[in-house]
N, C-alpha and C. Protein backbone atom coordinates (compact mmCIF):
# COMPACT_ATOMS: atom_id res chain seq x y z
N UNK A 1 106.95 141.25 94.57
CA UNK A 1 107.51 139.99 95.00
C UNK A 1 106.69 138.84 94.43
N UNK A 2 107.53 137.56 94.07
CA UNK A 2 106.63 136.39 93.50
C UNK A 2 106.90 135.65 94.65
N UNK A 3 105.38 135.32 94.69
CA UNK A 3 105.00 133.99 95.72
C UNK A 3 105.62 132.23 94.33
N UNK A 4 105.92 131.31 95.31
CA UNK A 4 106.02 130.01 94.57
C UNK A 4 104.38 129.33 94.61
N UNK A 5 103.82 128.70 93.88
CA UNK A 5 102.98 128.09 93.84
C UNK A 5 103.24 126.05 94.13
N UNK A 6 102.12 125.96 95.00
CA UNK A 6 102.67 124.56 95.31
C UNK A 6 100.69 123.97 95.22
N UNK A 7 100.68 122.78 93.98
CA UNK A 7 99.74 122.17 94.49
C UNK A 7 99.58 120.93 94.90
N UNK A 8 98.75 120.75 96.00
CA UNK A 8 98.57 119.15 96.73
C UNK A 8 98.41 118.32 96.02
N UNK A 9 98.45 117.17 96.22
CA UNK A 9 98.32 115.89 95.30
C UNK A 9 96.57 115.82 95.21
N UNK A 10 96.08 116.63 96.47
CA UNK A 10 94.44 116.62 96.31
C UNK A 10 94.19 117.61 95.51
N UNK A 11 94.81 118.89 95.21
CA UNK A 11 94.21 119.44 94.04
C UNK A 11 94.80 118.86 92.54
N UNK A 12 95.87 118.55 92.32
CA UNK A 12 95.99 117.83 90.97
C UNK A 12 94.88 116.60 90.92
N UNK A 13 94.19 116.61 91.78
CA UNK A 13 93.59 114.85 91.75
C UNK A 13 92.17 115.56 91.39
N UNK A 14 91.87 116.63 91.85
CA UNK A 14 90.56 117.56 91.66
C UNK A 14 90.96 117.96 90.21
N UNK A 15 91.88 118.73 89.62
CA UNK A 15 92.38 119.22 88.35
C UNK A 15 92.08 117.46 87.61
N UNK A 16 92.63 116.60 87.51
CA UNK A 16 92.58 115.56 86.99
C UNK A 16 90.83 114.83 86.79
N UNK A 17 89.97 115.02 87.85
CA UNK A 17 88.63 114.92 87.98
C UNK A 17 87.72 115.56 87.31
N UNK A 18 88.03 117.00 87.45
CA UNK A 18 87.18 118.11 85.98
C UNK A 18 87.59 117.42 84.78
N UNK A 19 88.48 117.30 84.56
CA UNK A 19 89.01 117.17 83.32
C UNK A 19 88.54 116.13 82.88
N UNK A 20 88.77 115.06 83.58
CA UNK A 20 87.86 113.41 83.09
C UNK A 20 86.23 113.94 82.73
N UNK A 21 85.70 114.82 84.12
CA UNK A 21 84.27 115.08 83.77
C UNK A 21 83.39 115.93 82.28
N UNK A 22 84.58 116.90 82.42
CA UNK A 22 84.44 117.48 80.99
C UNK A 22 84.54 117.43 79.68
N UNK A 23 85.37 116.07 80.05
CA UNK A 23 85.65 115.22 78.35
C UNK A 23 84.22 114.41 78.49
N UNK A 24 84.09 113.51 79.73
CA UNK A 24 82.93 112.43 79.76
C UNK A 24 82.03 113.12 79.21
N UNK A 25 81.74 114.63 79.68
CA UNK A 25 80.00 115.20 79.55
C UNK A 25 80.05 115.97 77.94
N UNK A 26 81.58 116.51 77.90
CA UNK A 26 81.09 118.28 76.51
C UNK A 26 82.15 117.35 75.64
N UNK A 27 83.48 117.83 75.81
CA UNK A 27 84.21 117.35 74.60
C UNK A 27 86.12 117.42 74.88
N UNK A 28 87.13 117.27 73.98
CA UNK A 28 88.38 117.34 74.66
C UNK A 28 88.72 118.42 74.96
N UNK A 29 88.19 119.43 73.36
CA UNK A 29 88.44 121.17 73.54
C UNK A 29 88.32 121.37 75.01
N UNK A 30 86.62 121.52 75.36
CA UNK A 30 86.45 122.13 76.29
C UNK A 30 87.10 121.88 77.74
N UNK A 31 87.56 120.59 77.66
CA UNK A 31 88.05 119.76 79.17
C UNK A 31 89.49 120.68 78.87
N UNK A 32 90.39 120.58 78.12
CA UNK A 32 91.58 121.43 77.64
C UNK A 32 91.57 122.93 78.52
N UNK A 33 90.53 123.37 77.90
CA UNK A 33 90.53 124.63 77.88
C UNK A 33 89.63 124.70 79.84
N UNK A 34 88.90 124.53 80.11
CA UNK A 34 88.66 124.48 81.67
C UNK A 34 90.29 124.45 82.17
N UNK A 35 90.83 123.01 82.14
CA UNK A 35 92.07 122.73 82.97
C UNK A 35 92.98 123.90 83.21
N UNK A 36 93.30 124.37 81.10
CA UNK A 36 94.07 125.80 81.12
C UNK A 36 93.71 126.99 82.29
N UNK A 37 92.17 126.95 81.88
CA UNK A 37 92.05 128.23 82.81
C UNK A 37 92.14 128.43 84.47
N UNK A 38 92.56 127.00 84.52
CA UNK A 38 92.04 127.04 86.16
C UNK A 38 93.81 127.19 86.65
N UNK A 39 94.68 126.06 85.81
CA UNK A 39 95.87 126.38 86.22
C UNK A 39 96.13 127.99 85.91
N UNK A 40 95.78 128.42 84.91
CA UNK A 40 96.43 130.20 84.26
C UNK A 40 96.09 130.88 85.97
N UNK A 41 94.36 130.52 86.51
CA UNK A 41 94.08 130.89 87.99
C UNK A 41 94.85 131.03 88.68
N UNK A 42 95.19 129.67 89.05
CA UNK A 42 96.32 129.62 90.35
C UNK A 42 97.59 130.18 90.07
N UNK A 43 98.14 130.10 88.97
CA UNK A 43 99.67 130.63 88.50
C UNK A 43 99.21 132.45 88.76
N UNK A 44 98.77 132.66 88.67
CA UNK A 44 98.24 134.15 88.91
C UNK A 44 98.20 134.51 90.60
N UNK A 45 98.28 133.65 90.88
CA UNK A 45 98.17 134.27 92.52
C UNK A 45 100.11 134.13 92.90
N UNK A 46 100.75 134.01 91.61
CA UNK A 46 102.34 134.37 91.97
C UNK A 46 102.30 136.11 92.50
N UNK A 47 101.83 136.66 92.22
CA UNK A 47 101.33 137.99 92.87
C UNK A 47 100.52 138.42 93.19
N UNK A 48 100.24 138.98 94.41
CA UNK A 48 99.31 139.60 94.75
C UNK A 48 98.15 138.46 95.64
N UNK A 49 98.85 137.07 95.76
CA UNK A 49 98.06 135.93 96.51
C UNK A 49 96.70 136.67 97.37
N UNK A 50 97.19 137.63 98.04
CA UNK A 50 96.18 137.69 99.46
C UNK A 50 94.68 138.79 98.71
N UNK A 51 94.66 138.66 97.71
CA UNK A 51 93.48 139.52 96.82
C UNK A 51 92.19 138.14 97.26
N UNK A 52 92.71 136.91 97.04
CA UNK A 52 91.35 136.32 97.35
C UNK A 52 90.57 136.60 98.95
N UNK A 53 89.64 135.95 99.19
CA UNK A 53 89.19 136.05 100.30
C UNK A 53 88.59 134.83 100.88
N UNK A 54 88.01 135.07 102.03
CA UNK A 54 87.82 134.14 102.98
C UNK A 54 86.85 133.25 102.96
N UNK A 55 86.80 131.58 102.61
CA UNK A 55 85.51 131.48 102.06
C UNK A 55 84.64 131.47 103.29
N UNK A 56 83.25 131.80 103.02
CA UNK A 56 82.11 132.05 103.96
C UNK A 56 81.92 131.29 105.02
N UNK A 57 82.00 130.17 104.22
CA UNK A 57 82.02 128.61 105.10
C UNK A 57 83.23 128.53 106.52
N UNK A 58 83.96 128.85 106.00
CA UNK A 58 85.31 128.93 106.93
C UNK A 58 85.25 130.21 107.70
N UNK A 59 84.68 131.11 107.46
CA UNK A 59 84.47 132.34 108.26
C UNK A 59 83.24 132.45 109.43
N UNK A 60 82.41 131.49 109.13
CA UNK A 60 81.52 130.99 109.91
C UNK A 60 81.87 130.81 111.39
N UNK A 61 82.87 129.79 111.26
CA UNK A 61 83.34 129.06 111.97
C UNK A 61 84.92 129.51 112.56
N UNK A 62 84.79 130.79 112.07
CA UNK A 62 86.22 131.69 112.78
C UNK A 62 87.74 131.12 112.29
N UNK A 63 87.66 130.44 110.89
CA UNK A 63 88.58 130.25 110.13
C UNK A 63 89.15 130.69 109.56
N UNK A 64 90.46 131.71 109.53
CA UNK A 64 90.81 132.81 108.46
C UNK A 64 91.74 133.21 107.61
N UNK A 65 92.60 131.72 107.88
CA UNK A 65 94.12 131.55 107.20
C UNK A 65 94.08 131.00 105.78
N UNK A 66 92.41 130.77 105.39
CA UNK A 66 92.97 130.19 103.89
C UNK A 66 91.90 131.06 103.03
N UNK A 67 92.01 131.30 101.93
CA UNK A 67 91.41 132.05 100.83
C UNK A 67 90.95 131.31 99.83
N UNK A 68 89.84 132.00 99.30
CA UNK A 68 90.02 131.51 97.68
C UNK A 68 89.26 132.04 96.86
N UNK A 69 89.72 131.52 95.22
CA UNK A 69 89.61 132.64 94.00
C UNK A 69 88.52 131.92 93.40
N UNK A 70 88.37 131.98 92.13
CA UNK A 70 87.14 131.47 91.40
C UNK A 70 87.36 131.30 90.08
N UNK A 71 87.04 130.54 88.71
CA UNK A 71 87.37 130.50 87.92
C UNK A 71 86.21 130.07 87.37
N UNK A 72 85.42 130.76 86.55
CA UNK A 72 83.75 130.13 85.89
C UNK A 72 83.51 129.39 87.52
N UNK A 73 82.71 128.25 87.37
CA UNK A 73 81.88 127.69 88.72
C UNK A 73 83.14 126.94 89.79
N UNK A 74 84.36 127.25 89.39
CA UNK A 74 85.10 126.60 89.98
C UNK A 74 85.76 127.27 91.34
N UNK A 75 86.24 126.62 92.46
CA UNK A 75 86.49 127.29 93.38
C UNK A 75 87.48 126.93 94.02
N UNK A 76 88.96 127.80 94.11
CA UNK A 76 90.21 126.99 94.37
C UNK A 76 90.60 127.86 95.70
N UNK A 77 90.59 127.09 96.52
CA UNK A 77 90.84 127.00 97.97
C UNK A 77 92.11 126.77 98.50
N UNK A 78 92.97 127.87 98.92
CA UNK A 78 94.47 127.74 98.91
C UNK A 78 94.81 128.67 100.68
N UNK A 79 96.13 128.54 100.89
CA UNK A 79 96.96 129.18 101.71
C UNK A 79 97.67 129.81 101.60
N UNK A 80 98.04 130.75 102.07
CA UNK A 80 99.87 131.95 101.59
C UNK A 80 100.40 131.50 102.97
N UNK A 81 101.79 130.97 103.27
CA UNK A 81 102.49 131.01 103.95
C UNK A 81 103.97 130.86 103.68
N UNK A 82 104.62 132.40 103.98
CA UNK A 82 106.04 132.74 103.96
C UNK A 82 106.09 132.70 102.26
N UNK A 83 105.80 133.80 101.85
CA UNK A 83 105.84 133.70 100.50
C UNK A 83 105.62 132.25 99.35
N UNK A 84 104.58 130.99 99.64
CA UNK A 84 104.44 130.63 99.60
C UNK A 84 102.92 130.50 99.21
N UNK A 85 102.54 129.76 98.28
CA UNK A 85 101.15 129.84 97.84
C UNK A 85 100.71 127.83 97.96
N UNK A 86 99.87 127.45 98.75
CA UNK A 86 99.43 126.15 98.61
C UNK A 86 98.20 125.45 98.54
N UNK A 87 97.67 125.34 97.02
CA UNK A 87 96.27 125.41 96.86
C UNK A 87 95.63 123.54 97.23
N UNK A 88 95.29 123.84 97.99
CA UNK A 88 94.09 122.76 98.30
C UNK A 88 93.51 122.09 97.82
N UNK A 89 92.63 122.58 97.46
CA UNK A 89 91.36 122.02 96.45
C UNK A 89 90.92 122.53 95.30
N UNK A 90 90.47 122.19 94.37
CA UNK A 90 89.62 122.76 93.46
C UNK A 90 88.35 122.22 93.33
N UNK A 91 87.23 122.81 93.43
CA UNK A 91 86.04 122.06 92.91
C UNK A 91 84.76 123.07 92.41
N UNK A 92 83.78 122.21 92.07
CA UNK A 92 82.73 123.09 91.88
C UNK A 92 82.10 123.76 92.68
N UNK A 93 81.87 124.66 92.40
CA UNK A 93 81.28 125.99 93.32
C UNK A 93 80.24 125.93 93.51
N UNK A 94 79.06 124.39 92.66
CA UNK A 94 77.93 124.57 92.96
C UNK A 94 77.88 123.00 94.40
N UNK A 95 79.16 122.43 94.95
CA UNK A 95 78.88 122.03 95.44
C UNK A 95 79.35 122.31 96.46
N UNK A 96 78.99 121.99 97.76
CA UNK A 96 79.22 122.62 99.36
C UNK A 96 80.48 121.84 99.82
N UNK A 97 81.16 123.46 100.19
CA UNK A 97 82.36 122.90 100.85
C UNK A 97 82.67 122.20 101.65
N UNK A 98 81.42 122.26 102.65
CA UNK A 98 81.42 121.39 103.59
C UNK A 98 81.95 119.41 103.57
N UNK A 99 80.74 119.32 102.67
CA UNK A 99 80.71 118.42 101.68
C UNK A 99 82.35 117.91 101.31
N UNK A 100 82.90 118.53 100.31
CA UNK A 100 83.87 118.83 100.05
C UNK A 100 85.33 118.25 100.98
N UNK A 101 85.06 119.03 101.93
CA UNK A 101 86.15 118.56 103.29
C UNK A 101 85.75 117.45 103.88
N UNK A 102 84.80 117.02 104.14
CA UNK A 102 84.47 115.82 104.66
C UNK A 102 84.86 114.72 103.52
N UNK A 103 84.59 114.63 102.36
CA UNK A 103 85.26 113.90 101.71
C UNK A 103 86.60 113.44 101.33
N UNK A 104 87.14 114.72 101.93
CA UNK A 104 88.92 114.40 102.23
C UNK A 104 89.20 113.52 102.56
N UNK A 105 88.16 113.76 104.29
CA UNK A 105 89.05 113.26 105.33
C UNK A 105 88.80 111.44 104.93
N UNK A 106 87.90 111.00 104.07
CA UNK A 106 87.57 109.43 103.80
C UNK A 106 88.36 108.99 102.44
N UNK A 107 89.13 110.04 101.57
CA UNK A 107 90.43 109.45 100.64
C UNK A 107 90.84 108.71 101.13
């Protein structure tokens, strides 16, 4: 069965953010080629969605409805509901999720 993939306007805005960062810091190739791989990521969870797992942070705290996968340092933080895939966030893996969510909530 294929799940639909749906992303938030906060993860295209995260997808849109690497991409600025990776042109600013390495070059266009490489910003190109990050973006590719992260969308090829998420388009991949059209099957088999529930293979990711629970991030730590959220399991801490008895959180267990959302998952997520990994792509080089990147870390995409999504939901499955009703055959349905809805990814969250994307960001770097070297920075804390915590972090992360709290900065949502001040967009």
């Amino acid at each position: 069965m294929k799940y639909e993939i749906y992303l938030t306007p906060e993860a295209e805005e995260d997808i849109f953010q690497i991409y600025s960062f990776v042109l600013e810091n390495d070059s266009e190739h490489n910003a190109d080629n990050v973006v590719n791989g992260l969308k090829k990521t998420c388009l991949n969870l059209t099957s088999l969605p529930d293979r990711g797992h629970t991030p730590p942070e959220l399991k801490q705290i008895n959180v267990f409805n959302y998952k997520e996968i990994h792509y080089k340092p990147y870390r995409i933080i999504y939901q499955v509901i009703n055959h349905r895939v809805y990814i969250y966030c994307i960001f770097d893996g070297r920075r804390d999720l915590q972090e992360v969510l709290e900065s949502r909530l001040f967009r």
